[in-house]
C-alpha atoms as a PDB file:
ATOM      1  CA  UNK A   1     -22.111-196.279 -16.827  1.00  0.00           C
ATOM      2  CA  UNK A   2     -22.044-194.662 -13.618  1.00  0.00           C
ATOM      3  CA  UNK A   3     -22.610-190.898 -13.461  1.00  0.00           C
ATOM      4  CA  UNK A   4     -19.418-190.232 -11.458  1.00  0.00           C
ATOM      5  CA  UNK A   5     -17.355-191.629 -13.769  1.00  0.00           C
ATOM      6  CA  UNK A   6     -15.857-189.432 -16.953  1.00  0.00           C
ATOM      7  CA  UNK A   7     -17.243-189.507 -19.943  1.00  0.00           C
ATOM      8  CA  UNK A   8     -14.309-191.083 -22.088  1.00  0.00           C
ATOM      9  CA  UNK A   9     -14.356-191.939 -26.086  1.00  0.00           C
ATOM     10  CA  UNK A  10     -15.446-196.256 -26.832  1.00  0.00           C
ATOM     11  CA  UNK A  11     -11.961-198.215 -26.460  1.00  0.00           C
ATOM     12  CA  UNK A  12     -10.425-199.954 -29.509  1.00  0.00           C
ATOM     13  CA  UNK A  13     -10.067-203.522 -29.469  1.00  0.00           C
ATOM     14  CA  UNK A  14      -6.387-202.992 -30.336  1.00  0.00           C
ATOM     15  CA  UNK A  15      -6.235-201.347 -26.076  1.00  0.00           C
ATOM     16  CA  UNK A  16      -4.322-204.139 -24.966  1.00  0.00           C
ATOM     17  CA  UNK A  17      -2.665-201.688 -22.065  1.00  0.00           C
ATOM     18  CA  UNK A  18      -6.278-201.118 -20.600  1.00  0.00           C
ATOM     19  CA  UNK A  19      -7.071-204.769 -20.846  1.00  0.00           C
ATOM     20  CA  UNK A  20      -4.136-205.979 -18.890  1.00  0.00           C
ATOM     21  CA  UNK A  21      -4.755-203.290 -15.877  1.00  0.00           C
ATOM     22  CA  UNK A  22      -4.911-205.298 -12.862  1.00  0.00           C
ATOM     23  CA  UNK A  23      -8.453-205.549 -11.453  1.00  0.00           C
ATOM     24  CA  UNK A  24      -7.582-204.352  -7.900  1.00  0.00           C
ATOM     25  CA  UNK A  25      -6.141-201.476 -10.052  1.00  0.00           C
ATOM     26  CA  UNK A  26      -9.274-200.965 -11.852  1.00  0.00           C
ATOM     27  CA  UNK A  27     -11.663-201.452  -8.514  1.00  0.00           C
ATOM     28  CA  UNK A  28      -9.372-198.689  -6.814  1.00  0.00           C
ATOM     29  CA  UNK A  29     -10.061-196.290  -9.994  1.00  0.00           C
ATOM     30  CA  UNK A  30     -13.891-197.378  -9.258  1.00  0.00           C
ATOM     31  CA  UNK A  31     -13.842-196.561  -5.760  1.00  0.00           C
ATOM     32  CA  UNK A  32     -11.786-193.535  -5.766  1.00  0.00           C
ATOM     33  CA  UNK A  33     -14.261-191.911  -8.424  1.00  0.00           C
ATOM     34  CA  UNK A  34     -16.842-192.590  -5.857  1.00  0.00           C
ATOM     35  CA  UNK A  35     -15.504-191.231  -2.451  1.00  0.00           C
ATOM     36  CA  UNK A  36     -16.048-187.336  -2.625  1.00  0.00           C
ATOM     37  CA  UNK A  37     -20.129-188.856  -3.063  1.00  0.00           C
ATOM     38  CA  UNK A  38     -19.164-191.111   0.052  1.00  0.00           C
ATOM     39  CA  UNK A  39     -17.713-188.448   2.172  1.00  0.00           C
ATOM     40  CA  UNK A  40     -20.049-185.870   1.380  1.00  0.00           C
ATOM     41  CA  UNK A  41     -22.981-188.377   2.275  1.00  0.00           C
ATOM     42  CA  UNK A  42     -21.097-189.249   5.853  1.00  0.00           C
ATOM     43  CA  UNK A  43     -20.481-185.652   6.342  1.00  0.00           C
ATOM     44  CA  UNK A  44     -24.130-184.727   5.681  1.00  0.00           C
ATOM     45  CA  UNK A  45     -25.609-187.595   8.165  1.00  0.00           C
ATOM     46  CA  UNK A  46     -23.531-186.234  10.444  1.00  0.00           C
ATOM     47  CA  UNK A  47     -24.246-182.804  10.160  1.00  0.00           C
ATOM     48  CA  UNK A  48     -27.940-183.729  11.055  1.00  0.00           C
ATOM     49  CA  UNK A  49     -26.882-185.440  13.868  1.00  0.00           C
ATOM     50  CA  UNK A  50     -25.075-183.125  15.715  1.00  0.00           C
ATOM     51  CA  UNK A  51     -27.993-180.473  14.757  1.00  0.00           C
ATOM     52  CA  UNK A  52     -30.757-183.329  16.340  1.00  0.00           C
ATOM     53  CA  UNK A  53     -28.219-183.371  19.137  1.00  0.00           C
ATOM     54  CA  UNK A  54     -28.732-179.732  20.228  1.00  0.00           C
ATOM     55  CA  UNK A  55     -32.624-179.430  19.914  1.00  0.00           C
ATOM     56  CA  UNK A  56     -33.152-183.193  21.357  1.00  0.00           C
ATOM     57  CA  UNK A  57     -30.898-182.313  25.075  1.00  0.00           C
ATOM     58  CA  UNK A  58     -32.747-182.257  28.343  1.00  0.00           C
ATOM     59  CA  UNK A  59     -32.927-179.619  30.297  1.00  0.00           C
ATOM     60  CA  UNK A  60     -31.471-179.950  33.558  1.00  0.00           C
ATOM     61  CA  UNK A  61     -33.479-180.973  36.000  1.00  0.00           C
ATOM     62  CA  UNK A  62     -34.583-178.011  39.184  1.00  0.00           C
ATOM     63  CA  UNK A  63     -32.181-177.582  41.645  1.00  0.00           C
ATOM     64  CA  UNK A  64     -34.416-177.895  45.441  1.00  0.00           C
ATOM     65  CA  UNK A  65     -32.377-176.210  47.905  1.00  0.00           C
ATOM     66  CA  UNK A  66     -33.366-176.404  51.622  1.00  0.00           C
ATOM     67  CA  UNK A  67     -34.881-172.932  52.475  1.00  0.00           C
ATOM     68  CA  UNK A  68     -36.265-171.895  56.316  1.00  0.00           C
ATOM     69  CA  UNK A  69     -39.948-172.226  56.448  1.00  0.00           C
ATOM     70  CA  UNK A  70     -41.413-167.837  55.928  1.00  0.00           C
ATOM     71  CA  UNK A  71     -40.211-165.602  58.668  1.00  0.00           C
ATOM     72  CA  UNK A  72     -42.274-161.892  59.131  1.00  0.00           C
ATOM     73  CA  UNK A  73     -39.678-160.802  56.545  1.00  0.00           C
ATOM     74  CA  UNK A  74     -41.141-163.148  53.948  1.00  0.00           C
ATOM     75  CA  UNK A  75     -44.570-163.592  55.101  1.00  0.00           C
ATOM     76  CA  UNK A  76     -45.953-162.229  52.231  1.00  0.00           C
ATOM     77  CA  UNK A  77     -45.016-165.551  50.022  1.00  0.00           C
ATOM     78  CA  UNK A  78     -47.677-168.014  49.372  1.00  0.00           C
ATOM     79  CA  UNK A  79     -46.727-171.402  49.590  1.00  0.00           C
ATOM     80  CA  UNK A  80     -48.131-173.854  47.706  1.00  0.00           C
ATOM     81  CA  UNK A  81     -47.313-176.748  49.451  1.00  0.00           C
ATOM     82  CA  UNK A  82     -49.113-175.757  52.554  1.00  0.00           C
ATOM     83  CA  UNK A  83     -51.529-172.307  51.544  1.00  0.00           C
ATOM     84  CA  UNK A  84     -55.634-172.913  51.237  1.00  0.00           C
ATOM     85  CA  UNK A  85     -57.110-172.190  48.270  1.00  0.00           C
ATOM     86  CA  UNK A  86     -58.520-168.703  49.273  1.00  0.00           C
ATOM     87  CA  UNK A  87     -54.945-167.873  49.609  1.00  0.00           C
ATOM     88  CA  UNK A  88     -53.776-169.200  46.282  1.00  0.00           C
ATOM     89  CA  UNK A  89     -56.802-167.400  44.545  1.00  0.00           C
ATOM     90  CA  UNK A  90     -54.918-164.344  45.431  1.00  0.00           C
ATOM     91  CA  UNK A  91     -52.133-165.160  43.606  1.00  0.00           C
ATOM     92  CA  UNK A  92     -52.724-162.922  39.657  1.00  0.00           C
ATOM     93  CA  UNK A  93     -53.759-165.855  37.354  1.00  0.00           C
ATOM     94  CA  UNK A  94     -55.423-168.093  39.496  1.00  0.00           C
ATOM     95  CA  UNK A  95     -58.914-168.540  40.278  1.00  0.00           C
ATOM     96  CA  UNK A  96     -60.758-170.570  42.489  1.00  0.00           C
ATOM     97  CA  UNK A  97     -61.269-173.204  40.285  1.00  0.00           C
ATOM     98  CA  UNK A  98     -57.511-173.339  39.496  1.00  0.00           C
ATOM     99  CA  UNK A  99     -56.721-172.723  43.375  1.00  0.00           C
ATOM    100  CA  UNK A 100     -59.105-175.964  44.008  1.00  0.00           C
ATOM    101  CA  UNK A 101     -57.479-178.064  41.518  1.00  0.00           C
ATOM    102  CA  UNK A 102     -53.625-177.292  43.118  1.00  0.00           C
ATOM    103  CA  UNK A 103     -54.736-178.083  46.782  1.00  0.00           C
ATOM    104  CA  UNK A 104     -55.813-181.520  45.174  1.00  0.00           C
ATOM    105  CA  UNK A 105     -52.607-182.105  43.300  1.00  0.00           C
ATOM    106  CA  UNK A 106     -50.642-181.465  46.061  1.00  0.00           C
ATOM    107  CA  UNK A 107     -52.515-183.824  48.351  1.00  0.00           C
ATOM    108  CA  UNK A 108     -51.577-186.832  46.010  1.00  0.00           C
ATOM    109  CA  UNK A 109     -47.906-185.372  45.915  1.00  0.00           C
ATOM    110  CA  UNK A 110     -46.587-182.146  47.666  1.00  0.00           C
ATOM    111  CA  UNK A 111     -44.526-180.288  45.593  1.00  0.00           C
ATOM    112  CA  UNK A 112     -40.667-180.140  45.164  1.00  0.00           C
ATOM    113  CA  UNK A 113     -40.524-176.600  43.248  1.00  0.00           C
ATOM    114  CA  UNK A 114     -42.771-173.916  41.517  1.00  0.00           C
ATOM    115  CA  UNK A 115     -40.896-176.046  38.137  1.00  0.00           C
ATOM    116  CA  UNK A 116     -42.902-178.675  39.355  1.00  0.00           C
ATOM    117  CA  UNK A 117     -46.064-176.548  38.647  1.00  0.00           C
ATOM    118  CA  UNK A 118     -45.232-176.694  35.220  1.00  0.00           C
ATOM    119  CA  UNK A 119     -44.022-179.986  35.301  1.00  0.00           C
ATOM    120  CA  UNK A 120     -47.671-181.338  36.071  1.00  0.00           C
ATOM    121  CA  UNK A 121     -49.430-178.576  33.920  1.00  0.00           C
ATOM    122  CA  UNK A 122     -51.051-176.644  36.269  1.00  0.00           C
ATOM    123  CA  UNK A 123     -49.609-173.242  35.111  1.00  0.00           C
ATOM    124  CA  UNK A 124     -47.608-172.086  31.974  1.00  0.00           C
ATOM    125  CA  UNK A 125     -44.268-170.669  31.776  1.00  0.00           C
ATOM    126  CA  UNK A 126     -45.781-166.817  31.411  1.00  0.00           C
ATOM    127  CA  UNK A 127     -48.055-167.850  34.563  1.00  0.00           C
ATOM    128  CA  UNK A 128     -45.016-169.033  36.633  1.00  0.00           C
ATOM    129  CA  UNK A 129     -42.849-165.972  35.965  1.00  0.00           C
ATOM    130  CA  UNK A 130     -45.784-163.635  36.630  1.00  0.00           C
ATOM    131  CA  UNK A 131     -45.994-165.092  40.580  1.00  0.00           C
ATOM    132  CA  UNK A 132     -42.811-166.003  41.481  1.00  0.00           C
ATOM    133  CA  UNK A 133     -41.942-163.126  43.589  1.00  0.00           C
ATOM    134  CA  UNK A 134     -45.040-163.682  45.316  1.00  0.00           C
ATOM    135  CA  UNK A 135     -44.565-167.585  45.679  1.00  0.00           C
ATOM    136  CA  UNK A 136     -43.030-170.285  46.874  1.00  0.00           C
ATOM    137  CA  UNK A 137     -42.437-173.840  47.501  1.00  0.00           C
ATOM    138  CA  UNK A 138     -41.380-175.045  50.694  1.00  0.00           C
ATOM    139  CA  UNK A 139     -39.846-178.852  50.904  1.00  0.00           C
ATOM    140  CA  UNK A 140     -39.588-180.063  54.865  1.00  0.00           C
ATOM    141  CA  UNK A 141     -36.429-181.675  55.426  1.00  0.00           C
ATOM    142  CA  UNK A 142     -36.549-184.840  56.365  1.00  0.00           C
END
C-alpha cells in the first residue's frame, strides 16, 4: 500500500462492482492520488532553479570608453598603464613591493580598466574604491 492512497476497510469477495472497474479506470485513480506529490516535487526543482539562477549570473563585463590621455586639469591621476613604480607607491595601499609587481603585470599585458586590477588580483574591491579618484587607466586607441 502506497502512503498516498486512503486508508479504506479489506474488500469482500462478494465486490463484484470494484472487480469489474476498468484498469485504465483504476491506473487513473492511481495516478491522480499521486499528482499533488508530482507537482509539488516539479514545483520545488524549480524553485531551486530559478534561485541558482540569480546567485550563478555574470556580472557584466567593464565598459572601456575612449578617454583623452591627462590634461593639467587631470594631471593629478596616476595611470597605471604608463606611471613608474615610485609613482604608483604614492597611491594609499600600495607599496613598493606592490608598485613593482603592477609595472610587471602590465608589461606582459597593459591594462583595459582599474576592473582589470581586480580581475588579475592585484588589489581588492576596498583597495580599488579607496584610489579611484586618484587613478586611472588609459587604453590608446588604435
Amino acid at each position: 500500500m502506497s502512503f498516498w492512497t486512503e486508508i479504506r476497510p479489506p474488500r469482500n469477495v462478494d465486490d463484484s462492482r470494484r472487480s469489474n472497474e476498468p484498469r485504465i479506470s483504476r491506473a487513473l485513480r492511481r495516478l491522480v492520488v499521486h499528482v499533488p506529490a508530482i507537482v509539488a516535487a516539479i514545483c520545488a526543482v524549480f524553485g531551486l532553479l530559478v534561485v541558482a539562477d540569480r546567485h550563478t549570473t555574470i556580472p557584466d563585463q567593464p565598459i572601456v570608453r575612449e578617454m583623452p590621455a591627462p590634461t593639467t586639469t587631470r594631471a593629478t591621476l596616476i595611470d597605471f598603464n604608463t606611471a613608474t613604480a615610485a609613482e604608483l607607491a604614492t597611491l594609499p595601499g600600495i607599496g613598493a613591493a606592490r608598485a613593482q609587481a603592477i609595472v610587471e603585470l602590465r608589461q606582459q599585458a597593459p591594462f583595459s580598466s582599474l576592473a582589470d586590477l581586480v580581475n588579475r588580483g592585484i588589489l581588492r574591491p576596498s583597495e580599488l574604491l579607496a584610489i579611484a579618484d586618484l587613478a586611472a587607466v588609459y587604453v590608446p586607441a588604435d
